[in-house]
PDB file of N, CA and C in Angstrom:
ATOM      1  N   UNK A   1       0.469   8.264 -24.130  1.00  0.00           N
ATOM      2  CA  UNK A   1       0.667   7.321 -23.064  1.00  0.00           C
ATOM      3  C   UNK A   1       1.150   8.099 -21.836  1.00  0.00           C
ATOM      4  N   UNK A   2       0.609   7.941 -20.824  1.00  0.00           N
ATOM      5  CA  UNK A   2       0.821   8.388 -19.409  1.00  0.00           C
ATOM      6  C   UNK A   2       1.735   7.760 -18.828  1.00  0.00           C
ATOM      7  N   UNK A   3       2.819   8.559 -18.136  1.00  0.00           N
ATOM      8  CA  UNK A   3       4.113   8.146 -17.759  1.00  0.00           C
ATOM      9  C   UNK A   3       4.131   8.875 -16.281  1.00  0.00           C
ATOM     10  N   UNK A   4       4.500   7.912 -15.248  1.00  0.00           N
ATOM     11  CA  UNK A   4       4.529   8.416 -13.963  1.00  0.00           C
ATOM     12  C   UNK A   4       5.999   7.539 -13.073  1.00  0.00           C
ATOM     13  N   UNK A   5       6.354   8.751 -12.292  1.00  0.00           N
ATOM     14  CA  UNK A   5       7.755   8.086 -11.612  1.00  0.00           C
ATOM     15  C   UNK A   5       7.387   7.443 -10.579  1.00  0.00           C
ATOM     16  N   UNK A   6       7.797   5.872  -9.907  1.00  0.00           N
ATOM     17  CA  UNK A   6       7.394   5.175  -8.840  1.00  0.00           C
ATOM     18  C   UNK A   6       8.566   5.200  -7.896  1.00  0.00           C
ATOM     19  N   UNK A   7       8.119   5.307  -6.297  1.00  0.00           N
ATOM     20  CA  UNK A   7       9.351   5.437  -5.629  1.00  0.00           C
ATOM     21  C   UNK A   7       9.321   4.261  -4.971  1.00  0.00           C
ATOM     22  N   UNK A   8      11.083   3.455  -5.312  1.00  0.00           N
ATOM     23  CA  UNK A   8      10.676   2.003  -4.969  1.00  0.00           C
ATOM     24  C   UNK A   8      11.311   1.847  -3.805  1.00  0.00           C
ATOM     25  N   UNK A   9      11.408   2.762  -3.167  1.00  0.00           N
ATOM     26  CA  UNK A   9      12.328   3.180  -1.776  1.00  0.00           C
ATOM     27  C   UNK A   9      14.095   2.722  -2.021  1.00  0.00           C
ATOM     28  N   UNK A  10      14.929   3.417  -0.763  1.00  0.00           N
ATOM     29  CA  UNK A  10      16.364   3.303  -0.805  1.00  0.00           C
ATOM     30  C   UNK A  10      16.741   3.583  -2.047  1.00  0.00           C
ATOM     31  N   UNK A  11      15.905   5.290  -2.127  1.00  0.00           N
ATOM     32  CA  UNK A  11      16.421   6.246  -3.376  1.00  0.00           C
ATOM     33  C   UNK A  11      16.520   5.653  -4.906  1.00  0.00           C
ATOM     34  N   UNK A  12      15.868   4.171  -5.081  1.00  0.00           N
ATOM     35  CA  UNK A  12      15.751   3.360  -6.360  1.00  0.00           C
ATOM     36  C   UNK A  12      14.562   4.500  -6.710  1.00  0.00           C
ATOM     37  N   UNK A  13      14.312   4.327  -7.857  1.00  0.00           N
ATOM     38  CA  UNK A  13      12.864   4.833  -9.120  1.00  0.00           C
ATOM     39  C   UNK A  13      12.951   4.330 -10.189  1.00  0.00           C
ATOM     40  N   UNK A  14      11.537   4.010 -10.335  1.00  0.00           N
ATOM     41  CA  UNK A  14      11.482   3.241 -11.689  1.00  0.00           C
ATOM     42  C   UNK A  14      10.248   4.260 -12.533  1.00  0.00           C
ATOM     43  N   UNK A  15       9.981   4.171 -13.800  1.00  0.00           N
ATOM     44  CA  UNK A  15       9.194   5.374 -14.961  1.00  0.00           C
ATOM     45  C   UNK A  15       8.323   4.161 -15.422  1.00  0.00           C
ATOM     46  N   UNK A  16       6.901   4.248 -14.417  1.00  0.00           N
ATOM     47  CA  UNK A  16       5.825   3.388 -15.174  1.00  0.00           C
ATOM     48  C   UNK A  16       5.121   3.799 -16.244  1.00  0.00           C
ATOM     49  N   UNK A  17       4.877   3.374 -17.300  1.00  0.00           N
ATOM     50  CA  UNK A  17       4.183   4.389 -18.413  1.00  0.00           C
ATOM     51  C   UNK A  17       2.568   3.121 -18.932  1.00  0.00           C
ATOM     52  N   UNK A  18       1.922   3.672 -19.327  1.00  0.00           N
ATOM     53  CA  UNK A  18       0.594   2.377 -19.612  1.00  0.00           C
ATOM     54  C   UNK A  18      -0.685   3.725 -19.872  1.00  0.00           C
ATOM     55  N   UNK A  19      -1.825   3.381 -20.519  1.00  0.00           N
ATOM     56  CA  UNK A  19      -2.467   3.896 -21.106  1.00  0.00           C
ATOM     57  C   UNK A  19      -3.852   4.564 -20.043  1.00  0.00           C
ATOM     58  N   UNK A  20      -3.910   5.628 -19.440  1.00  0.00           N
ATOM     59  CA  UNK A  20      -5.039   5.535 -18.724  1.00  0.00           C
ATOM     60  C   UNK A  20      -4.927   4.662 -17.553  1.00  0.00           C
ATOM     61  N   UNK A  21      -3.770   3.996 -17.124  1.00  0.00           N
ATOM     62  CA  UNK A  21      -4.121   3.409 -15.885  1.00  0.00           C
ATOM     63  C   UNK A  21      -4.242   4.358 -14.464  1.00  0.00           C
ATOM     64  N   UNK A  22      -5.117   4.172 -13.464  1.00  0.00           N
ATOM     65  CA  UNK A  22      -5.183   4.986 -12.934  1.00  0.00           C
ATOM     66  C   UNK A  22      -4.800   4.330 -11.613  1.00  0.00           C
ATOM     67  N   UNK A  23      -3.846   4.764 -10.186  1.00  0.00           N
ATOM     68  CA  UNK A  23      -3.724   4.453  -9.141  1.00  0.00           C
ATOM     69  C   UNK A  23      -4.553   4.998  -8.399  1.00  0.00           C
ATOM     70  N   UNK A  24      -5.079   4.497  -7.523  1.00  0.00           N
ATOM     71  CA  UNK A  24      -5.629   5.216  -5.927  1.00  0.00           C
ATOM     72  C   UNK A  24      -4.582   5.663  -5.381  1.00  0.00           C
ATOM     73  N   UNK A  25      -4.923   7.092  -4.903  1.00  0.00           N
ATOM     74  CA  UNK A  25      -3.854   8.038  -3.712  1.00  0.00           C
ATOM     75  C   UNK A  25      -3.999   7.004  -2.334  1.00  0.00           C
ATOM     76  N   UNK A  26      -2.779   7.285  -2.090  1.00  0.00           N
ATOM     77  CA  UNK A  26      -2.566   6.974  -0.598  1.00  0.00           C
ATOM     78  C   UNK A  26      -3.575   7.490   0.515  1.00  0.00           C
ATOM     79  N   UNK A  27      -3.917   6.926   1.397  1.00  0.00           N
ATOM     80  CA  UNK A  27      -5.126   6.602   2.159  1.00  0.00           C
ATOM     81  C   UNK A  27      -4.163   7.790   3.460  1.00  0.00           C
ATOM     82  N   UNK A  28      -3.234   7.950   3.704  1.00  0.00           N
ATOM     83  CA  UNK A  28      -2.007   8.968   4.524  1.00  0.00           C
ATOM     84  C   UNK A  28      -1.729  10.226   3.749  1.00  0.00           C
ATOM     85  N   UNK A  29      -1.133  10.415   2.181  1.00  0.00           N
ATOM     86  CA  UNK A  29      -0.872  11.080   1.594  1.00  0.00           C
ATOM     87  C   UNK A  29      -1.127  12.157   0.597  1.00  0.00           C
ATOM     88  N   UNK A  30      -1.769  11.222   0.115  1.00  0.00           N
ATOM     89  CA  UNK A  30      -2.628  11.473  -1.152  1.00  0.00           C
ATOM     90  C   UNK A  30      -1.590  10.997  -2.362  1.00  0.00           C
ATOM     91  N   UNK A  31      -0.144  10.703  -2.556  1.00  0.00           N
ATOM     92  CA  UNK A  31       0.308  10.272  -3.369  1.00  0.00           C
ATOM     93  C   UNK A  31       0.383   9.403  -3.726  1.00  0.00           C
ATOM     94  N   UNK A  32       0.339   8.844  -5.179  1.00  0.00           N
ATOM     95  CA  UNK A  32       0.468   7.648  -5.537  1.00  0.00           C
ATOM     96  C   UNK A  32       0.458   6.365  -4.861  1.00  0.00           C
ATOM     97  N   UNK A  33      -0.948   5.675  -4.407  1.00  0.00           N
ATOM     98  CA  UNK A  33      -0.951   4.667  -4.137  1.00  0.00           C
ATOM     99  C   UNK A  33      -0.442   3.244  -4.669  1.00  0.00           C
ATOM    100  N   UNK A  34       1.016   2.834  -4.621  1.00  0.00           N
ATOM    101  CA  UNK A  34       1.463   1.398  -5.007  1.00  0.00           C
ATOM    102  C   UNK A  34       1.502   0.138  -4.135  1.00  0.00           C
ATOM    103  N   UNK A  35       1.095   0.457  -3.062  1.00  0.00           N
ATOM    104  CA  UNK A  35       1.044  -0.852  -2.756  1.00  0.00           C
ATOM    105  C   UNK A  35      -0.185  -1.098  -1.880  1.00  0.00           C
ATOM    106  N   UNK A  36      -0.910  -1.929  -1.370  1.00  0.00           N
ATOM    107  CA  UNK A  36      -2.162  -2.350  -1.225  1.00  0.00           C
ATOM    108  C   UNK A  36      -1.861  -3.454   0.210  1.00  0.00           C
ATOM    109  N   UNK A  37      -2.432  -2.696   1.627  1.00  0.00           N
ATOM    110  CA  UNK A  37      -2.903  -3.234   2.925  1.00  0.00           C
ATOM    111  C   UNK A  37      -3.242  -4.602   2.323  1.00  0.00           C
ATOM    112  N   UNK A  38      -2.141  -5.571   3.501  1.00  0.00           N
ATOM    113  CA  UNK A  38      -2.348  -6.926   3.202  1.00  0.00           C
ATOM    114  C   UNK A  38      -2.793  -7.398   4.439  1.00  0.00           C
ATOM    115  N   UNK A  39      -3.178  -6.476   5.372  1.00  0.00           N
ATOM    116  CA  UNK A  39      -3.970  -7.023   7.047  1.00  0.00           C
ATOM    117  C   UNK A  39      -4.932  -7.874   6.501  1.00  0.00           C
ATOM    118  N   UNK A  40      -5.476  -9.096   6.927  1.00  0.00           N
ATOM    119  CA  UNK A  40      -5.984  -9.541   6.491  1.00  0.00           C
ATOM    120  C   UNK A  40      -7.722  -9.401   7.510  1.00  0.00           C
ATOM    121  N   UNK A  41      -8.685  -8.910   6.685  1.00  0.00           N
ATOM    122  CA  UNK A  41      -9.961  -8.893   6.495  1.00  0.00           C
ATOM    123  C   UNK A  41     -11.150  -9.763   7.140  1.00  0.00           C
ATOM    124  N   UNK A  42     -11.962  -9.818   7.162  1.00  0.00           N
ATOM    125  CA  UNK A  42     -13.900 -10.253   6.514  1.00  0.00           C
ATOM    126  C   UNK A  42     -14.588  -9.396   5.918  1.00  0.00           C
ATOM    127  N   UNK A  43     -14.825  -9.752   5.235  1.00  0.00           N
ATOM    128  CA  UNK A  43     -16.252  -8.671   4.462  1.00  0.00           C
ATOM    129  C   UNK A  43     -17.386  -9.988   4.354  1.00  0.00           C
ATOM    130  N   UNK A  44     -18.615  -9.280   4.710  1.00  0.00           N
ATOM    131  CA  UNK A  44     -19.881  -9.926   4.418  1.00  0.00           C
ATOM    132  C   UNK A  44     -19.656 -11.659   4.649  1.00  0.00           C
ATOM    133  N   UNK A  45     -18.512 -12.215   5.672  1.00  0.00           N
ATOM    134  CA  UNK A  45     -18.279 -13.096   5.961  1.00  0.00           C
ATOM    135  C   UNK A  45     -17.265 -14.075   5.052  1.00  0.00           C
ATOM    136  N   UNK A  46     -16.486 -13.309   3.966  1.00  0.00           N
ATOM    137  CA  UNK A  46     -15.350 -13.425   3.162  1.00  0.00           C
ATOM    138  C   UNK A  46     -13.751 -13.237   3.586  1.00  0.00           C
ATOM    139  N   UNK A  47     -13.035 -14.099   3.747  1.00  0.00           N
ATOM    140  CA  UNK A  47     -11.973 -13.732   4.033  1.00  0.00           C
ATOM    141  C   UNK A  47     -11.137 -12.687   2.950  1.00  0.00           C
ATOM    142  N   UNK A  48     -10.559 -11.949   3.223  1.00  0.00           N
ATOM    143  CA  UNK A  48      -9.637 -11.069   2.449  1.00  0.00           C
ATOM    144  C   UNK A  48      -8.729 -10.344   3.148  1.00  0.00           C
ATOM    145  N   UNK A  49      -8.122  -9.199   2.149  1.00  0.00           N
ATOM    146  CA  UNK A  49      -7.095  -8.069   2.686  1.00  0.00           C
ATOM    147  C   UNK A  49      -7.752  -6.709   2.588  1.00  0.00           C
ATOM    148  N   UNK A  50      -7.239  -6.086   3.572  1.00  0.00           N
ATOM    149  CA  UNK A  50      -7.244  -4.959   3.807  1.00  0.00           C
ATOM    150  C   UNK A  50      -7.526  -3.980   2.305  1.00  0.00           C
ATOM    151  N   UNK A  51      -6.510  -3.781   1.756  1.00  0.00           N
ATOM    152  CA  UNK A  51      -6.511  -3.132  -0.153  1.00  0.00           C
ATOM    153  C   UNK A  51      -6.405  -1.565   0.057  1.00  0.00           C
ATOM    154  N   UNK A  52      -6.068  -1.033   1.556  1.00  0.00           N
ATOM    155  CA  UNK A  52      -6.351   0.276   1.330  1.00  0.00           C
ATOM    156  C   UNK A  52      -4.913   0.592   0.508  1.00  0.00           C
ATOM    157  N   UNK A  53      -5.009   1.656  -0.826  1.00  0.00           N
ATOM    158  CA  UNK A  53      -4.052   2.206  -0.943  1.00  0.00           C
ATOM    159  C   UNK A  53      -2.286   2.545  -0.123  1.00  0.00           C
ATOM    160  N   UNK A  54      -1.571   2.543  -0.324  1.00  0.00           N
ATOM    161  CA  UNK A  54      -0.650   3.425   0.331  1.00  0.00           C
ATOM    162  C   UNK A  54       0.773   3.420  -0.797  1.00  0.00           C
ATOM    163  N   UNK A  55       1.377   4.746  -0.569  1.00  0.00           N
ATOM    164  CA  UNK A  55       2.754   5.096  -0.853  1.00  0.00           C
ATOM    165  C   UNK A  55       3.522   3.912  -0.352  1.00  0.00           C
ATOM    166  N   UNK A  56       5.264   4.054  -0.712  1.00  0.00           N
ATOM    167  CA  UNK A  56       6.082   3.347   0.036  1.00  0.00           C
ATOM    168  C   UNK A  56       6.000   3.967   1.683  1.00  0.00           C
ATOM    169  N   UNK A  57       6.264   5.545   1.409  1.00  0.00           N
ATOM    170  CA  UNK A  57       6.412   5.945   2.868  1.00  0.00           C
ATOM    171  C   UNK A  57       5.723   5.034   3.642  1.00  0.00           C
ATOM    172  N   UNK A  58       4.594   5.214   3.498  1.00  0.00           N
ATOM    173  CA  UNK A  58       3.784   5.089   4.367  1.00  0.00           C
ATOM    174  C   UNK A  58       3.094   3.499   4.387  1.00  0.00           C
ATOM    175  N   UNK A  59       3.300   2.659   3.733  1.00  0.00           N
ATOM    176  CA  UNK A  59       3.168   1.303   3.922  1.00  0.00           C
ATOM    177  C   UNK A  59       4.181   0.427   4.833  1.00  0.00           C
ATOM    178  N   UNK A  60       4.172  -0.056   5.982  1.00  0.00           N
ATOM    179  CA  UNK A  60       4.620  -0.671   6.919  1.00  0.00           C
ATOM    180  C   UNK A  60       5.033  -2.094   6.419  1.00  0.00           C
ATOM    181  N   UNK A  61       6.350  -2.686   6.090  1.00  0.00           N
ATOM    182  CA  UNK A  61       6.702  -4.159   5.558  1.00  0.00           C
ATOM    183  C   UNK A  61       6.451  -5.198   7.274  1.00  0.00           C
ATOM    184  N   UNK A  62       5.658  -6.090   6.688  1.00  0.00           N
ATOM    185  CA  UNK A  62       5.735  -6.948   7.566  1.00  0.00           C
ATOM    186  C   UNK A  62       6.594  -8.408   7.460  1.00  0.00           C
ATOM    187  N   UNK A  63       6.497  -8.645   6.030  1.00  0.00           N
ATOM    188  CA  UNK A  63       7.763  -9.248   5.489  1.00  0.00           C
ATOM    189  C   UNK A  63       7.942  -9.479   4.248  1.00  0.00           C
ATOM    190  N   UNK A  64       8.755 -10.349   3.544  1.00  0.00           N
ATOM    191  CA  UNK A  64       8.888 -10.261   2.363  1.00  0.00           C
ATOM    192  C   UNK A  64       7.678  -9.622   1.268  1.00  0.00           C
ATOM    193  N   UNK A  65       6.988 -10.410   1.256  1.00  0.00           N
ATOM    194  CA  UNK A  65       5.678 -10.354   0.480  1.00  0.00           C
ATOM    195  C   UNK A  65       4.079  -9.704   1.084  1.00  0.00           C
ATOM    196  N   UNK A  66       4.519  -8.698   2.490  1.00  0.00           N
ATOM    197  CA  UNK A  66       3.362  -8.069   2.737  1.00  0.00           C
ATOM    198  C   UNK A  66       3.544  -7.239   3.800  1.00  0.00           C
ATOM    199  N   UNK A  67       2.542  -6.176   3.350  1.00  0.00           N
ATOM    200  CA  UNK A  67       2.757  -4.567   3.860  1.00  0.00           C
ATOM    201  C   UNK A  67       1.613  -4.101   4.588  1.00  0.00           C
ATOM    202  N   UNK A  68       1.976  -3.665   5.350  1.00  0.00           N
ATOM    203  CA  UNK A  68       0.260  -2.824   6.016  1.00  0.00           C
ATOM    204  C   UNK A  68       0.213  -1.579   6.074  1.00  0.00           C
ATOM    205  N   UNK A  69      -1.219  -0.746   6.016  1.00  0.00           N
ATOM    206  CA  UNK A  69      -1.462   0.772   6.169  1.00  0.00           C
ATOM    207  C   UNK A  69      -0.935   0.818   7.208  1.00  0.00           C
ATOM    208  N   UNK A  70      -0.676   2.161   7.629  1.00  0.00           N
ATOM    209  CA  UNK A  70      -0.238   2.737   8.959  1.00  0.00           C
ATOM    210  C   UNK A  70      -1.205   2.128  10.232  1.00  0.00           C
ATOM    211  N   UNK A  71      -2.286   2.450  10.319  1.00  0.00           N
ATOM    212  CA  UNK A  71      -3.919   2.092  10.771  1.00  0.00           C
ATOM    213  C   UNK A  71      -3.544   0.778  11.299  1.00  0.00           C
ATOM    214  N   UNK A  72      -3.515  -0.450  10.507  1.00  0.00           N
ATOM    215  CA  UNK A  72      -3.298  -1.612  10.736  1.00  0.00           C
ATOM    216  C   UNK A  72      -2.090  -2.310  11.304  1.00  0.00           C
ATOM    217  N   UNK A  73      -0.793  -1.393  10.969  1.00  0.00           N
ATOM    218  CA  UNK A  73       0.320  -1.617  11.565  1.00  0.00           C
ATOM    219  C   UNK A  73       0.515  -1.368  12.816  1.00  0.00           C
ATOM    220  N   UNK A  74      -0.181   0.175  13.278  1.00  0.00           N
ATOM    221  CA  UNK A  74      -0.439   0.267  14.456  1.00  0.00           C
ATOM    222  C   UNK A  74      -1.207  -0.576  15.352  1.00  0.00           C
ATOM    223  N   UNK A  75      -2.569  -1.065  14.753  1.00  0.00           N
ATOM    224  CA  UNK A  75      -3.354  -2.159  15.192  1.00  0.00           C
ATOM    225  C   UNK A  75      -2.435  -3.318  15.941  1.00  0.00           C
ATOM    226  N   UNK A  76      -2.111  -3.641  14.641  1.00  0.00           N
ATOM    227  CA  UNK A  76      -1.364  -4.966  14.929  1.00  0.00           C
ATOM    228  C   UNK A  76      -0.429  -4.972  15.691  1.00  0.00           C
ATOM    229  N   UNK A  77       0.536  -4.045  16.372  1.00  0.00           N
ATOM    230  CA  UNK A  77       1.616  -3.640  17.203  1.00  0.00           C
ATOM    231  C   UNK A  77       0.709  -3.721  18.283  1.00  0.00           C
ATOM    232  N   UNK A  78      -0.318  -3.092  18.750  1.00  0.00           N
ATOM    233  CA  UNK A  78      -0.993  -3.284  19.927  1.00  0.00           C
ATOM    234  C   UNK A  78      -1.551  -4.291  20.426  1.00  0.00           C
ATOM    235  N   UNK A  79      -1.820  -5.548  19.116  1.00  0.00           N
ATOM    236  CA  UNK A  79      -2.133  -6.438  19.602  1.00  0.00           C
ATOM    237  C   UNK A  79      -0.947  -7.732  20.246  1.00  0.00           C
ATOM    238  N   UNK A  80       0.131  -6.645  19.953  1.00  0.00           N
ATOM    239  CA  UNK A  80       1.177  -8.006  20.329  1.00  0.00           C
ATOM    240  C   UNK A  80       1.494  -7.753  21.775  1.00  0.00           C
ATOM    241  N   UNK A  81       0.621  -6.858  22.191  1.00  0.00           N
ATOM    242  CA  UNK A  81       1.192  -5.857  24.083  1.00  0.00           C
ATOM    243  C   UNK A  81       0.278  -7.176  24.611  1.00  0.00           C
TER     244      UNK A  81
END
């Protein structure tokens, strides 16, 4: 069983362990992608989210329950000028 350390930021870590599961690298980093761009999307005329990978570093909280890539955070900051 494959065992990997998650950084849950403000120096917390937690030891995920599970069989073959595999994360996507960070779309910034290359490390461990845990959390998943919640900008919200269209595809092929579908509403959705964003999904790119990212680290804690590098995932932007927008609030409780949703985070954006760097890319989109920046986006979205420009759209509030």
């Amino acid at each position: 069983m494959a065992c990997r350390m998650v950084d849950l930021g403000n120096g917390a870590f937690a030891i995920a362990c599970g069989r073959g599961e595999k994360t996507k690298p960070c779309v910034t980093c290359g490390s461990p992608g845990t959390i998943l761009c919640d900008y919200p999307v269209k595809r092929d005329g579908v509403a959705g989210t964003c999904d790119r990978p990212c680290c804690r570093k590098h995932a932007t909280p927008v609030d409780k329950d949703k985070d954006y890539c760097m890319a989109h955070a920046q986006y979205a900051e420009r759209l509030k000028l």
